[in-house]
C-alpha atoms as a PDB file:
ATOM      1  CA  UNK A   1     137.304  22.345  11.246  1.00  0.00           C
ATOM      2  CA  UNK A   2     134.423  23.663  12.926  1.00  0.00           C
ATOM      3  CA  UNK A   3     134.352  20.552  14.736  1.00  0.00           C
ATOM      4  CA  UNK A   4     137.937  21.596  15.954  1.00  0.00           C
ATOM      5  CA  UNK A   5     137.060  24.870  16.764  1.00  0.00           C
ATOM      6  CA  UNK A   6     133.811  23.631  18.353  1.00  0.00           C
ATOM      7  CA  UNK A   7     136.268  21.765  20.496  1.00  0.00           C
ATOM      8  CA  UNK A   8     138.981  23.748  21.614  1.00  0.00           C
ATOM      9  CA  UNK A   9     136.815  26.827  21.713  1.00  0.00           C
ATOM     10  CA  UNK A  10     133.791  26.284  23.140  1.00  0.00           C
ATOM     11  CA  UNK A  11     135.381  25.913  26.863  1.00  0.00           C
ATOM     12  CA  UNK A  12     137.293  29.167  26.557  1.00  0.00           C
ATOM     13  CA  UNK A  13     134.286  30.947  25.596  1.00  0.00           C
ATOM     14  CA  UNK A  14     132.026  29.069  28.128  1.00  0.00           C
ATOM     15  CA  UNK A  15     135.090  30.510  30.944  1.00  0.00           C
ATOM     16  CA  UNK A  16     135.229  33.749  29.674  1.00  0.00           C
ATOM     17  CA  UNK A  17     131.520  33.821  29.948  1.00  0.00           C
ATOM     18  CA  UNK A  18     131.485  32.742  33.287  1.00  0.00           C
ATOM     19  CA  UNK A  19     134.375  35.605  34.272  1.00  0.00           C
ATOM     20  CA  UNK A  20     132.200  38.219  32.523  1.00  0.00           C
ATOM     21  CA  UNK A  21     129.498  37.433  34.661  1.00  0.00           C
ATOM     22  CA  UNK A  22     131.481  37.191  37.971  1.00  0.00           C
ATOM     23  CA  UNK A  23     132.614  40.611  37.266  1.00  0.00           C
ATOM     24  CA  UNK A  24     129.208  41.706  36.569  1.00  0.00           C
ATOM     25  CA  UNK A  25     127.592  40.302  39.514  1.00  0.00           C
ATOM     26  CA  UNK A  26     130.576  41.695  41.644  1.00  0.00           C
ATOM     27  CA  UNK A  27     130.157  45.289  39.958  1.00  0.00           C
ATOM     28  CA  UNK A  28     126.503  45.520  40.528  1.00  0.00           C
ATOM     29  CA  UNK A  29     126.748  44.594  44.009  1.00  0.00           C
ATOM     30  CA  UNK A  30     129.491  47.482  44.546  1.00  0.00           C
ATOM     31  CA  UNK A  31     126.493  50.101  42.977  1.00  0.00           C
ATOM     32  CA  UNK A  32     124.083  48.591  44.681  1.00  0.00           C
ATOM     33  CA  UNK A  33     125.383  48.121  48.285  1.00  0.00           C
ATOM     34  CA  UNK A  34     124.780  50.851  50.717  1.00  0.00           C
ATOM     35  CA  UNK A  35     127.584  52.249  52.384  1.00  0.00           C
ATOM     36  CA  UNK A  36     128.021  52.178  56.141  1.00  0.00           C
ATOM     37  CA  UNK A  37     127.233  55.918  57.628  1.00  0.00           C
ATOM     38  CA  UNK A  38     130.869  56.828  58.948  1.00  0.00           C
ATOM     39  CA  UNK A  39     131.508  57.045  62.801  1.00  0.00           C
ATOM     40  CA  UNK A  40     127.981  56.117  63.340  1.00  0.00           C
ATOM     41  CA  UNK A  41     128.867  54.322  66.726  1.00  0.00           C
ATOM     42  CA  UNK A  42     131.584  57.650  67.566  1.00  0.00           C
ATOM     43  CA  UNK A  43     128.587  60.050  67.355  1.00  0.00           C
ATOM     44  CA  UNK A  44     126.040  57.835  69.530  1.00  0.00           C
ATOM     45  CA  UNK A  45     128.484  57.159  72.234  1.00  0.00           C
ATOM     46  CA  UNK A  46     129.590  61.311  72.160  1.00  0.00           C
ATOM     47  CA  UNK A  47     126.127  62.258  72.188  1.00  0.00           C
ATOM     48  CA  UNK A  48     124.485  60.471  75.454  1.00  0.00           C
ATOM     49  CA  UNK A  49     127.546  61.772  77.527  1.00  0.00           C
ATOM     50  CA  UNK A  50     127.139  65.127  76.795  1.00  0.00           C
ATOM     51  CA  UNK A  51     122.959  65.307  77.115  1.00  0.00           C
ATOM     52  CA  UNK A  52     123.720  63.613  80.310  1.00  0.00           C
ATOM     53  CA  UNK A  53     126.157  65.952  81.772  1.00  0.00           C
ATOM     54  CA  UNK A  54     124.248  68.977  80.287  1.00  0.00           C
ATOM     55  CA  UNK A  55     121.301  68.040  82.127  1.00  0.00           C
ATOM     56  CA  UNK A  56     123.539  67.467  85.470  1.00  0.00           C
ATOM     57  CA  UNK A  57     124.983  70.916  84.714  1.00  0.00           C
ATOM     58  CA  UNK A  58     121.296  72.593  84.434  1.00  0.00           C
ATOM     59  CA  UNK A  59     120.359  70.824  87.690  1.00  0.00           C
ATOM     60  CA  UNK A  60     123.242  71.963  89.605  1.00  0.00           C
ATOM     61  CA  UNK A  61     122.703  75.656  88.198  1.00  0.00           C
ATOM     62  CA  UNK A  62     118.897  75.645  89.652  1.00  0.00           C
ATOM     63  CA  UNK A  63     120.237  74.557  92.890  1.00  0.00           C
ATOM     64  CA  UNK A  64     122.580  77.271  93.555  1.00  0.00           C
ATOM     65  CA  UNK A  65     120.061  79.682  92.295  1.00  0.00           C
ATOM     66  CA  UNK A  66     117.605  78.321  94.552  1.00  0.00           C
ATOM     67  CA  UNK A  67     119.929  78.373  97.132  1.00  0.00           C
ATOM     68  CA  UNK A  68     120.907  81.737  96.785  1.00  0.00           C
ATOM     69  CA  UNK A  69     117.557  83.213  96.884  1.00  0.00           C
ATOM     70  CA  UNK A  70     117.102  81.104  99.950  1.00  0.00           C
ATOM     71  CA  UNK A  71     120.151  83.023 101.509  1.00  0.00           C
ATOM     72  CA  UNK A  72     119.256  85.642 103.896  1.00  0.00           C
ATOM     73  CA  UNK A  73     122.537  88.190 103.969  1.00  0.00           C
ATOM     74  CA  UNK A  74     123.380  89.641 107.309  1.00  0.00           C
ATOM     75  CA  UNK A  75     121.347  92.377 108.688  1.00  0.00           C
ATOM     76  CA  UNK A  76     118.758  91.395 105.900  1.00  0.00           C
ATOM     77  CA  UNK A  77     115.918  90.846 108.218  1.00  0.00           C
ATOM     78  CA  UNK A  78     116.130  94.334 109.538  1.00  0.00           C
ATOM     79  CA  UNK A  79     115.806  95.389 106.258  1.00  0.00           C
ATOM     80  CA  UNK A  80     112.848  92.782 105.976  1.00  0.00           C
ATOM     81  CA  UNK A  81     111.208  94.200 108.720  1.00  0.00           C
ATOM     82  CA  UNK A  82     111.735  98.252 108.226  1.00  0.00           C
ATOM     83  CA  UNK A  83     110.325  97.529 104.863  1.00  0.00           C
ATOM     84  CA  UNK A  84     107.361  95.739 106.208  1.00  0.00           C
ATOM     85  CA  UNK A  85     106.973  98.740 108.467  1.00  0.00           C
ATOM     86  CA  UNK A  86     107.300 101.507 105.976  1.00  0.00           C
ATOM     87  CA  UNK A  87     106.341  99.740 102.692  1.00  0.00           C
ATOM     88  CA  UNK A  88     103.973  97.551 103.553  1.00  0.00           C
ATOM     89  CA  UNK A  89     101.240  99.763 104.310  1.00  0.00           C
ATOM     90  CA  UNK A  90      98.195 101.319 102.957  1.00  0.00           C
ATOM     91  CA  UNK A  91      98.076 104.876 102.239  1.00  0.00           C
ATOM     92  CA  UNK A  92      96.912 106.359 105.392  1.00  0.00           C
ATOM     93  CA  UNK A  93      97.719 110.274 106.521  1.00  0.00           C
ATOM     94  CA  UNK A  94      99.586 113.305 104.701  1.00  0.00           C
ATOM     95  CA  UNK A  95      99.839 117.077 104.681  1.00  0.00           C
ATOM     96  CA  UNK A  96      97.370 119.624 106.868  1.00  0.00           C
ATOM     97  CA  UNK A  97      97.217 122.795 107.534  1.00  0.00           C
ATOM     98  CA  UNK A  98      95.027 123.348 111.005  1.00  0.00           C
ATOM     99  CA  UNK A  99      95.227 126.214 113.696  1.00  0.00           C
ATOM    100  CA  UNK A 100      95.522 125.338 117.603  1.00  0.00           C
ATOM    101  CA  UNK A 101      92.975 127.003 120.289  1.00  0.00           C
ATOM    102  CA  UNK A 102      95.777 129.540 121.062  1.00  0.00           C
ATOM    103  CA  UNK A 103      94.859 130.060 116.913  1.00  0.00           C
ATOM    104  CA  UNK A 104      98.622 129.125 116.048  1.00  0.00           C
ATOM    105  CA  UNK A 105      99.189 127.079 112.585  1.00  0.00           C
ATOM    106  CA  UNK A 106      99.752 123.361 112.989  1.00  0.00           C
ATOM    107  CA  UNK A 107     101.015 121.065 110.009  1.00  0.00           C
ATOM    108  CA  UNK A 108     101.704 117.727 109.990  1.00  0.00           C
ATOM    109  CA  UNK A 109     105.437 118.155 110.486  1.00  0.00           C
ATOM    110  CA  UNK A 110     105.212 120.419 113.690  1.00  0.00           C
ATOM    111  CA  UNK A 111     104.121 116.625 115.113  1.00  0.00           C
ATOM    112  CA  UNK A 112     107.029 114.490 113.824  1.00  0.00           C
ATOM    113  CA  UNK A 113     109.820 113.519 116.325  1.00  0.00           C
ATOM    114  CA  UNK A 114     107.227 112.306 118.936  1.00  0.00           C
ATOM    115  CA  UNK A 115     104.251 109.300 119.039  1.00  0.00           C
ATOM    116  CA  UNK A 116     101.201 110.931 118.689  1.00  0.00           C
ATOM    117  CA  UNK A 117      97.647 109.695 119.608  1.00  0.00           C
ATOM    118  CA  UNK A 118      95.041 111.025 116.989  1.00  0.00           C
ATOM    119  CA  UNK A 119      91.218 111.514 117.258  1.00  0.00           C
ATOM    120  CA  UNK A 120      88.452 112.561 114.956  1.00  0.00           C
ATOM    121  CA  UNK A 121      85.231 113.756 117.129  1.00  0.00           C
ATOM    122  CA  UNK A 122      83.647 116.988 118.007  1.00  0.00           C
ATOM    123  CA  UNK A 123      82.855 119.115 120.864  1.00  0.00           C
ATOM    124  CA  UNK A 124      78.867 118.473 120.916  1.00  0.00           C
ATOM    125  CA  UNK A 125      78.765 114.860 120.514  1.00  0.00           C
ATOM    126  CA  UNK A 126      76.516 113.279 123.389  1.00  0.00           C
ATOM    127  CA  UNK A 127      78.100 109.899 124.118  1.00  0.00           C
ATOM    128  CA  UNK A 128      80.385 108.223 122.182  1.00  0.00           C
ATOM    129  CA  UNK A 129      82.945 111.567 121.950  1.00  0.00           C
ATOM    130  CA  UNK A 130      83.179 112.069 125.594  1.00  0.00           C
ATOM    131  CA  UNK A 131      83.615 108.492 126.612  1.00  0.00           C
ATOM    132  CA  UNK A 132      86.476 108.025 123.695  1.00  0.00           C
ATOM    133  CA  UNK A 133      88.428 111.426 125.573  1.00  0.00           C
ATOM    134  CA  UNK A 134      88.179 109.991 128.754  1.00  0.00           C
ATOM    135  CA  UNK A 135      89.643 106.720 127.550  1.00  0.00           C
ATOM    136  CA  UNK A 136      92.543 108.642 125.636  1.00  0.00           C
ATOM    137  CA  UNK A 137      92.992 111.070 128.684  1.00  0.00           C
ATOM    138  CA  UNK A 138      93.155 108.179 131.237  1.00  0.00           C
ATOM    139  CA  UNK A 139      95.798 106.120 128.691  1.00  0.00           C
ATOM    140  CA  UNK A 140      98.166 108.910 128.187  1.00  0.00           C
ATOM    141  CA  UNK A 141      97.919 109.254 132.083  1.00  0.00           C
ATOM    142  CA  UNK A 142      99.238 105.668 132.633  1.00  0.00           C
ATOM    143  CA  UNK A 143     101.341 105.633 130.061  1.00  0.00           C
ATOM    144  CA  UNK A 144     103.153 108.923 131.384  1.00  0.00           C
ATOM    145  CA  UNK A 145     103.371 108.041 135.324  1.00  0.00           C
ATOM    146  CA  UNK A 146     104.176 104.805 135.186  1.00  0.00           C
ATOM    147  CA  UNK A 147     106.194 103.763 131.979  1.00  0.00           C
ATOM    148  CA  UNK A 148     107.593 106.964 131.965  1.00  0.00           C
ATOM    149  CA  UNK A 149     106.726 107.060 127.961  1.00  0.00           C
ATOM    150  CA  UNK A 150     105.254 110.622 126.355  1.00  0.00           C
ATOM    151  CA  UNK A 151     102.683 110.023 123.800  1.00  0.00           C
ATOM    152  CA  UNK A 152     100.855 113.550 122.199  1.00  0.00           C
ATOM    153  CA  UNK A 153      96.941 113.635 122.388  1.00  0.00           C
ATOM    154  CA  UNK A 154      95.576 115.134 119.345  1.00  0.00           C
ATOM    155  CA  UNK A 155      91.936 115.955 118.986  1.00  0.00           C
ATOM    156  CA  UNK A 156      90.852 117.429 115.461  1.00  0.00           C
ATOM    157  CA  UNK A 157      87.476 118.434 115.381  1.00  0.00           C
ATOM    158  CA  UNK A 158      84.855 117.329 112.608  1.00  0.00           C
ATOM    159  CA  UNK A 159      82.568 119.788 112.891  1.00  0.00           C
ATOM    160  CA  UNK A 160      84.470 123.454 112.448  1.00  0.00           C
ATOM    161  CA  UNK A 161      81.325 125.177 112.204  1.00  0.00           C
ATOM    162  CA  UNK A 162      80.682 124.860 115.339  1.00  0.00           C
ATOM    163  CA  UNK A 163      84.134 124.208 116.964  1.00  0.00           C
ATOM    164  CA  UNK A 164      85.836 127.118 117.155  1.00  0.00           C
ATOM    165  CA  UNK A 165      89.371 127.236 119.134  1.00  0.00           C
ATOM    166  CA  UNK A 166      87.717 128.976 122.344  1.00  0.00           C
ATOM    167  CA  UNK A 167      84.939 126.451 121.885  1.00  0.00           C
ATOM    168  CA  UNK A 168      87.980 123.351 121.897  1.00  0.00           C
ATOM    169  CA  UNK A 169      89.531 124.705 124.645  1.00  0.00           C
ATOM    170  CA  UNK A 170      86.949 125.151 126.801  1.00  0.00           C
ATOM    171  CA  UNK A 171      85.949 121.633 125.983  1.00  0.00           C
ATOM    172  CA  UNK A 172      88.809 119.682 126.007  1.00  0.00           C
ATOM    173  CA  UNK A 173      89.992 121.227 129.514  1.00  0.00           C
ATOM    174  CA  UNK A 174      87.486 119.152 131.263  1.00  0.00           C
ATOM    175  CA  UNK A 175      89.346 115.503 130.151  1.00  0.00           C
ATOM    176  CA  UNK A 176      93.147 116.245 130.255  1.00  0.00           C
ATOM    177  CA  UNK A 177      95.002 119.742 129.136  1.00  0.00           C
ATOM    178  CA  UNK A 178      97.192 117.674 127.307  1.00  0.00           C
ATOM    179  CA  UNK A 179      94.911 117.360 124.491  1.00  0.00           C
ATOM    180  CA  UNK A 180      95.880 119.496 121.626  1.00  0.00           C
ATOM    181  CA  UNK A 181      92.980 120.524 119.706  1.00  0.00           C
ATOM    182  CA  UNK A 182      92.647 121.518 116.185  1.00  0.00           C
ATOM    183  CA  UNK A 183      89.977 122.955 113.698  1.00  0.00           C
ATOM    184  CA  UNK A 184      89.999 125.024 111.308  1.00  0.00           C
ATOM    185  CA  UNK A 185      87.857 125.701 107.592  1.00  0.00           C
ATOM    186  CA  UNK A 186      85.444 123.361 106.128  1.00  0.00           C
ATOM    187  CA  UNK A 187      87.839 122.346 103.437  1.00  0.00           C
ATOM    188  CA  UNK A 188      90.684 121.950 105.596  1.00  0.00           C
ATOM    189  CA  UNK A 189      88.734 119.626 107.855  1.00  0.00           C
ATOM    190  CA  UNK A 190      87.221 118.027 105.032  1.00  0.00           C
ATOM    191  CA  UNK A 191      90.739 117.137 103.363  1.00  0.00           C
ATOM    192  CA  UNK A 192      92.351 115.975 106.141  1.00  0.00           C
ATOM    193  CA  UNK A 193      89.464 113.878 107.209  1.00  0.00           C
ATOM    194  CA  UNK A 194      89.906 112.424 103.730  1.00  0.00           C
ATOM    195  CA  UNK A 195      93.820 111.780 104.160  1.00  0.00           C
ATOM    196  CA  UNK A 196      93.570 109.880 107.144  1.00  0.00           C
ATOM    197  CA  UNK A 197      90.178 107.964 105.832  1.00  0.00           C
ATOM    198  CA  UNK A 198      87.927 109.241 108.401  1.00  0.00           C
ATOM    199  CA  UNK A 199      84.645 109.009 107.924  1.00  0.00           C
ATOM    200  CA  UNK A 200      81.730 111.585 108.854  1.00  0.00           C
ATOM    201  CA  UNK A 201      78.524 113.194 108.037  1.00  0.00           C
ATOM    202  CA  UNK A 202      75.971 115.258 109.609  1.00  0.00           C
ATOM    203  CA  UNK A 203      72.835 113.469 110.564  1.00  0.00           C
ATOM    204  CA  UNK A 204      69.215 114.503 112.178  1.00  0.00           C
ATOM    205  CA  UNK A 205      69.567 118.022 111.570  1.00  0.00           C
ATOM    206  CA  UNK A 206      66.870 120.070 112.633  1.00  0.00           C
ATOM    207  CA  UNK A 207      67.673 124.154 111.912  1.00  0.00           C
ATOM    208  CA  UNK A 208      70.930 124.747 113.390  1.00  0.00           C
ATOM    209  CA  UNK A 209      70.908 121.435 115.627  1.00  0.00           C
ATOM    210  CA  UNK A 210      72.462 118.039 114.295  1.00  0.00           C
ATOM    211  CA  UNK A 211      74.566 115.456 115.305  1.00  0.00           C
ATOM    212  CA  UNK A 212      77.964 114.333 113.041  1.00  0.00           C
ATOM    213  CA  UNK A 213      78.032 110.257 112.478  1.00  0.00           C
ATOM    214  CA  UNK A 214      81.663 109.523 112.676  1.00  0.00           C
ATOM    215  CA  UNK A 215      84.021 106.426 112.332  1.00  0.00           C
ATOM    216  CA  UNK A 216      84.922 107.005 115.998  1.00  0.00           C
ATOM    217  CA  UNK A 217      88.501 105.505 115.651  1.00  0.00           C
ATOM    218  CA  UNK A 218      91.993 105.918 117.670  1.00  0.00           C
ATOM    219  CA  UNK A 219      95.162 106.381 115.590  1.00  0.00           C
ATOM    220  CA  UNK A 220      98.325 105.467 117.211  1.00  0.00           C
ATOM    221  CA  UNK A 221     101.160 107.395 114.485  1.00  0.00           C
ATOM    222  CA  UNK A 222     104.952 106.906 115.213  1.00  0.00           C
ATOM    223  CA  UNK A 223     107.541 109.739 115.078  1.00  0.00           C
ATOM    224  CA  UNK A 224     107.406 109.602 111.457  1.00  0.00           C
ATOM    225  CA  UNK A 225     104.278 110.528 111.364  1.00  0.00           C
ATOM    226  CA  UNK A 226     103.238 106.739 109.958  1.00  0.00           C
ATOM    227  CA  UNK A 227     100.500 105.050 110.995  1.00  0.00           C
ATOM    228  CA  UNK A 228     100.963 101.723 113.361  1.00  0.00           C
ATOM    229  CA  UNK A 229      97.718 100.819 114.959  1.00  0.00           C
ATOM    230  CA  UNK A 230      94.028 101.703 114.576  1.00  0.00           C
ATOM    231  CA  UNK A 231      91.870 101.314 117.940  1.00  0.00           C
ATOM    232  CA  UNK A 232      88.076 101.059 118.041  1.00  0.00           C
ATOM    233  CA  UNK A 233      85.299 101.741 120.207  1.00  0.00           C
ATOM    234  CA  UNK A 234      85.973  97.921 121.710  1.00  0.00           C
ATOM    235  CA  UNK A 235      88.952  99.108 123.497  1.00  0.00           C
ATOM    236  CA  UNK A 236      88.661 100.094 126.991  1.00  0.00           C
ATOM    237  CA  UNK A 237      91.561 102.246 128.465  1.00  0.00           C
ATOM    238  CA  UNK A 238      93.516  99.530 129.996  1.00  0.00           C
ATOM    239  CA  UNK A 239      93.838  97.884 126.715  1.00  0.00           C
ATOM    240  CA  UNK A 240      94.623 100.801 124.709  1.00  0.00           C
ATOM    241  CA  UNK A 241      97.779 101.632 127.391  1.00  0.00           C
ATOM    242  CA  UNK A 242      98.784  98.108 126.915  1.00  0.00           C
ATOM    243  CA  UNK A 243      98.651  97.819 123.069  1.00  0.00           C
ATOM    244  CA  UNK A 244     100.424 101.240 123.372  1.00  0.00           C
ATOM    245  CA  UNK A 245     102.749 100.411 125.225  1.00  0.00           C
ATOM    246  CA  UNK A 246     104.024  97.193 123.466  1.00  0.00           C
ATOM    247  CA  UNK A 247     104.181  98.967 119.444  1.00  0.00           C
ATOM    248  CA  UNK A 248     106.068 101.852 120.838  1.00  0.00           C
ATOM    249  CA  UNK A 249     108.528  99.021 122.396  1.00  0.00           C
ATOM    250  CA  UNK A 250     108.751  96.419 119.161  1.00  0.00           C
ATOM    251  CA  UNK A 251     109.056  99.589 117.232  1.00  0.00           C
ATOM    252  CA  UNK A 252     112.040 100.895 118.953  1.00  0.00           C
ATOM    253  CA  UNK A 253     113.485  97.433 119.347  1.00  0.00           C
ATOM    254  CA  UNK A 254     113.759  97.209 115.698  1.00  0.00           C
ATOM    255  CA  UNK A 255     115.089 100.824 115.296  1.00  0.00           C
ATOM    256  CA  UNK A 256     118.086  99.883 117.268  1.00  0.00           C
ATOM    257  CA  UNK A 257     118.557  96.536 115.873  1.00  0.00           C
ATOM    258  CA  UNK A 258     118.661  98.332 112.255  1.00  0.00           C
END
């Protein structure tokens, strides 16, 4: 009997044996195996488009901005330029209060509307003050008779101590008539020295006797009352009609072009 059973039995139990572990093997391969990440290939070959075209889409952006700010608008470079004229400048002049030699008050705004030639100096200066009056006399001469152009002399003393408005006038008669001349107190003299950065201090003094060191300098000033040029000793009067002559001209070329 157990023979018998040996017999006929032992297969099945050998198969089901072998099916148990089939189904085993197979099970532990399904909790074992990793699964595939979903739509791995979909999100790769989305992503590299987009980066791509978001990167074209920056570039183009930056060129158009670029180009924009390259753009210059109509009537932009008058703009440009009166803002180069007005803006781009160091401070340089402001308000005074002065008196004339017919002792009449003169501010700064009783000399707007015209171009005005401005010098620092004073009446008892040995060399230097004399020569720079003949040079401004002899400048506004040529400018007058033969371009036809008005430009206002002004000569503001820096020594009011000394330079009262008889004192100008009898002075500045002997260069041109034209030249206005303009004093006034110590303070007054000393703050508009300061507002249109002139430079000047008295030097050997001996009692009531002393010179005044001074910068010396020309100041061409538009109707506005601006500055446009600063001329030095170097300047002879030929060159000083010239240089004159050719600011008042750009500057009115660009007035009517604006």
């Amino acid at each position: 009997m157990a023979c018998f059973y040996g017999n006929r039995l032992g297969p099945f139990w050998s198969f089901q044996f072998r099916c148990y572990a089939r189904s085993s093997n197979y099970k532990n391969r399904r909790l074992t195996a990793q699964p595939e990440p979903l739509h791995s290939h979909s999100w790769s070959n989305f992503i590299l488009p987009t980066t791509l075209m978001v990167i074209a889409g920056a570039g183009l952006l930056i060129r158009y901005y670029n180009d924009e700010r390259r753009a210059i608008p109509e009537g932009a470079s008058q703009v440009t330029e009166l803002k180069r004229r007005t803006i781009n400048k160091p401070a340089f002049g402001g308000p005074f209060r002065l008196i004339d030699t017919e002792y009449r008050l003169v501010t700064e705004c009783d000399l707007r509307g015209c171009w005005t030639l401005l010098y620092f100096g004073y009446t008892s200066s040995p060399d230097v003050g004399p020569e720079e009056l003949k040079k401004m006399a002899k400048a506004i001469d040529i400018l007058d008779s033969e371009h036809n152009m008005k430009i206002k002399p002004i000569f503001i003393t820096i020594d009011p101590q000394r330079d009262s408005p008889s004192q100008l006038q009898a002075y500045l008669k002997e260069f041109d008539t034209r030249i206005v001349g303009l004093t006034g107190s110590i303070d007054a003299i000393r703050q508009t020295a300061q507002e249109y950065r002139v430079y000047f201090k008295k030097v050997e003094e001996i009692g009531q006797d002393y010179l005044v060191a001074s910068s010396h300098n020309m100041y061409l000033m538009d109707p506005n009352m601006e500055i446009v040029r600063c001329f030095t000793q170097a300047y002879n009067a030929e060159e000083l009609t010239e240089d004159i002559l050719k600011e008042v001209k750009k500057c009115s070329k660009s007035d009517k072009q604006a």
